[in-house]
C-alpha atoms as a PDB file:
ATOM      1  CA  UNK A   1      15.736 -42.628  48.808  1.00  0.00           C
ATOM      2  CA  UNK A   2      14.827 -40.455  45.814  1.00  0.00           C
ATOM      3  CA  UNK A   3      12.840 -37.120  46.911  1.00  0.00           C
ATOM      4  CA  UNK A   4      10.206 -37.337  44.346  1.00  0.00           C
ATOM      5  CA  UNK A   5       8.724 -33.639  45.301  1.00  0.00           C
ATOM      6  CA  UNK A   6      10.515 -30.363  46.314  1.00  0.00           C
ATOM      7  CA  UNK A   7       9.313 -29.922  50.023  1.00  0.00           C
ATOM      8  CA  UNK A   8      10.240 -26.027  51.709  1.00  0.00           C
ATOM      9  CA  UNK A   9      10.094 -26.719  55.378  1.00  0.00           C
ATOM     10  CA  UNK A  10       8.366 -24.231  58.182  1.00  0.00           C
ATOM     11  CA  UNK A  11       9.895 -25.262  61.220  1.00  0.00           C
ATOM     12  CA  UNK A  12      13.392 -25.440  62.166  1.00  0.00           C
ATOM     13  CA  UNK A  13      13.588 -29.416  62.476  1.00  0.00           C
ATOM     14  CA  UNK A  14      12.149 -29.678  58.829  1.00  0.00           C
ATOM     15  CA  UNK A  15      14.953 -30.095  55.989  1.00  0.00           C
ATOM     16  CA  UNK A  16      14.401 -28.587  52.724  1.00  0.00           C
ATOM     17  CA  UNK A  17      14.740 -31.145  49.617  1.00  0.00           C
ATOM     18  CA  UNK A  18      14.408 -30.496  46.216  1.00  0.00           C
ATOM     19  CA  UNK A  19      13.665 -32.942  42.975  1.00  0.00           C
ATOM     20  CA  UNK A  20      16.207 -35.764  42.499  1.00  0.00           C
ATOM     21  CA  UNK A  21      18.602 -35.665  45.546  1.00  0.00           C
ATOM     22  CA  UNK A  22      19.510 -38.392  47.707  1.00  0.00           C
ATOM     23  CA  UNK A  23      19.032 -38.926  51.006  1.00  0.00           C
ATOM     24  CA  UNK A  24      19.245 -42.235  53.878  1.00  0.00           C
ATOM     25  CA  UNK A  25      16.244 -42.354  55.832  1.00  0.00           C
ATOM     26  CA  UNK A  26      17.202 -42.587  59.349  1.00  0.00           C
ATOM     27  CA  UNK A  27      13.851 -43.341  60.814  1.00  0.00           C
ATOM     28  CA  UNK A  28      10.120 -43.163  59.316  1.00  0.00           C
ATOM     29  CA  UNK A  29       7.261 -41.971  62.119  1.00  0.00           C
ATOM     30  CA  UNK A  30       3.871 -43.246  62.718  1.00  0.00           C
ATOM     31  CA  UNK A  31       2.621 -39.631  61.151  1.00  0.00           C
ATOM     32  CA  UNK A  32       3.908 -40.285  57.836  1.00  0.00           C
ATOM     33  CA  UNK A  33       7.439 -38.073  58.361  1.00  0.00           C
ATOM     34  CA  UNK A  34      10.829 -39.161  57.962  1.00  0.00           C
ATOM     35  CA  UNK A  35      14.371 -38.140  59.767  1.00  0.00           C
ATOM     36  CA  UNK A  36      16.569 -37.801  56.817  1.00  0.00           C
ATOM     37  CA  UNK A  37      20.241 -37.694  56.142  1.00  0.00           C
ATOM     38  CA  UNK A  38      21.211 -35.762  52.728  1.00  0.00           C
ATOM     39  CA  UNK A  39      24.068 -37.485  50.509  1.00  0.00           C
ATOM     40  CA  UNK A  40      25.895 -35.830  48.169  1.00  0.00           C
ATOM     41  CA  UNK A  41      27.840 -32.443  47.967  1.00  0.00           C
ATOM     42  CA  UNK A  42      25.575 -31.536  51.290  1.00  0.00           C
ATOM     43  CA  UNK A  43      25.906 -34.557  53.168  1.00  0.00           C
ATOM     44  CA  UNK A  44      25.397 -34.783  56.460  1.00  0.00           C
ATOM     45  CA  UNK A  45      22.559 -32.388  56.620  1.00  0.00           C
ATOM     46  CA  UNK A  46      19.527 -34.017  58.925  1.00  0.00           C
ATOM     47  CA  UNK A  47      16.154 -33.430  59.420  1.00  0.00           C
ATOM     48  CA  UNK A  48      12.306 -34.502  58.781  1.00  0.00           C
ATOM     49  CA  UNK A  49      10.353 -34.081  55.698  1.00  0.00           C
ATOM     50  CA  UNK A  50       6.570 -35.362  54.515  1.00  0.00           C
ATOM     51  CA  UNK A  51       7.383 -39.206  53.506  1.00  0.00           C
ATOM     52  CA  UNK A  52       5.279 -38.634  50.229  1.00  0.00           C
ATOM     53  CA  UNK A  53       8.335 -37.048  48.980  1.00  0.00           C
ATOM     54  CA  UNK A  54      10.215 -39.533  48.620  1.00  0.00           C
ATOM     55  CA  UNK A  55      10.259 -42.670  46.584  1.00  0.00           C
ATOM     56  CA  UNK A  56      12.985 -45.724  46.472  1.00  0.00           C
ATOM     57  CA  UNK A  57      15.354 -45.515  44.692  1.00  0.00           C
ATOM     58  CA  UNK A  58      16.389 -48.671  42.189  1.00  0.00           C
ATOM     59  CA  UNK A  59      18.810 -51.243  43.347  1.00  0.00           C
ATOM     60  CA  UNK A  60      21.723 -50.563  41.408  1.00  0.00           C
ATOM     61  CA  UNK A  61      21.290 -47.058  40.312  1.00  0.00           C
ATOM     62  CA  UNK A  62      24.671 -45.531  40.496  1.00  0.00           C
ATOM     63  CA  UNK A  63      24.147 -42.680  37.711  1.00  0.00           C
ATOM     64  CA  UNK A  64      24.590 -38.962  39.243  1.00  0.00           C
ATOM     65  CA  UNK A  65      21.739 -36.841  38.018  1.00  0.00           C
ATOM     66  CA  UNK A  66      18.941 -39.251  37.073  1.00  0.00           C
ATOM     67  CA  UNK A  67      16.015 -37.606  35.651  1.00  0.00           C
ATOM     68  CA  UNK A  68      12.711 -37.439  37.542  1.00  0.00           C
ATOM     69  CA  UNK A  69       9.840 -36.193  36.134  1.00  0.00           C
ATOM     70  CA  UNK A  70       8.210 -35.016  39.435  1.00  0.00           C
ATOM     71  CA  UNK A  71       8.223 -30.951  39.813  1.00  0.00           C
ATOM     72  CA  UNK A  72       5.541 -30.130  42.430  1.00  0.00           C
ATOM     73  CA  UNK A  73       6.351 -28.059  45.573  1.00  0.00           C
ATOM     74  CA  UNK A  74       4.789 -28.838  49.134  1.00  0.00           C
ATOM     75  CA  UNK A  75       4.409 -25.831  51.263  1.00  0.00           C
ATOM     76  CA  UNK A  76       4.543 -27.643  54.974  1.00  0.00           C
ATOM     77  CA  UNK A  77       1.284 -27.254  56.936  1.00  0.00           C
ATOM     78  CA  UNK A  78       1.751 -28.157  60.534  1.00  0.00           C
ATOM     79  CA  UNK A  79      -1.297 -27.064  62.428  1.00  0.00           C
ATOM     80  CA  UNK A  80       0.059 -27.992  66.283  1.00  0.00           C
END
């Protein structure tokens, strides 16, 4: 997966993701949040983020440092 739009988490089980990483989602939740894995230079890093974030990313796209033209920032909510 391809995060698509910089999300700052609020709770401590929320993962903060920024424009263009990659990440392996682990599991995807009735409420439209992922469990996430980071890949990369950070891998191994875990936690849940807003599924709108995130897009697929292309079969066969190898290329470090693909462009994305997404910039907005998500400010998490959570009103339990």
């Amino acid at each position: 997966m391809l995060v698509e739009h910089t999300f700052i988490p609020s709770l401590a089980d929320e993962l903060t993701i920024k424009v263009g990483e990659t990440l392996r989602m682990l599991e995807e939740y009735e409420d439209e949040w992922c469990l996430v894995e980071r890949l990369g230079s950070r891998s191994g890093e875990r936690g849940v983020v807003p599924r709108f974030c995130l897009k697929e990313r292309p079969r066969g796209q190898h290329k470090r440092g693909a462009s994305s033209t997404g910039t907005s920032s998500v400010k998490s909510g959570n009103t339990q």
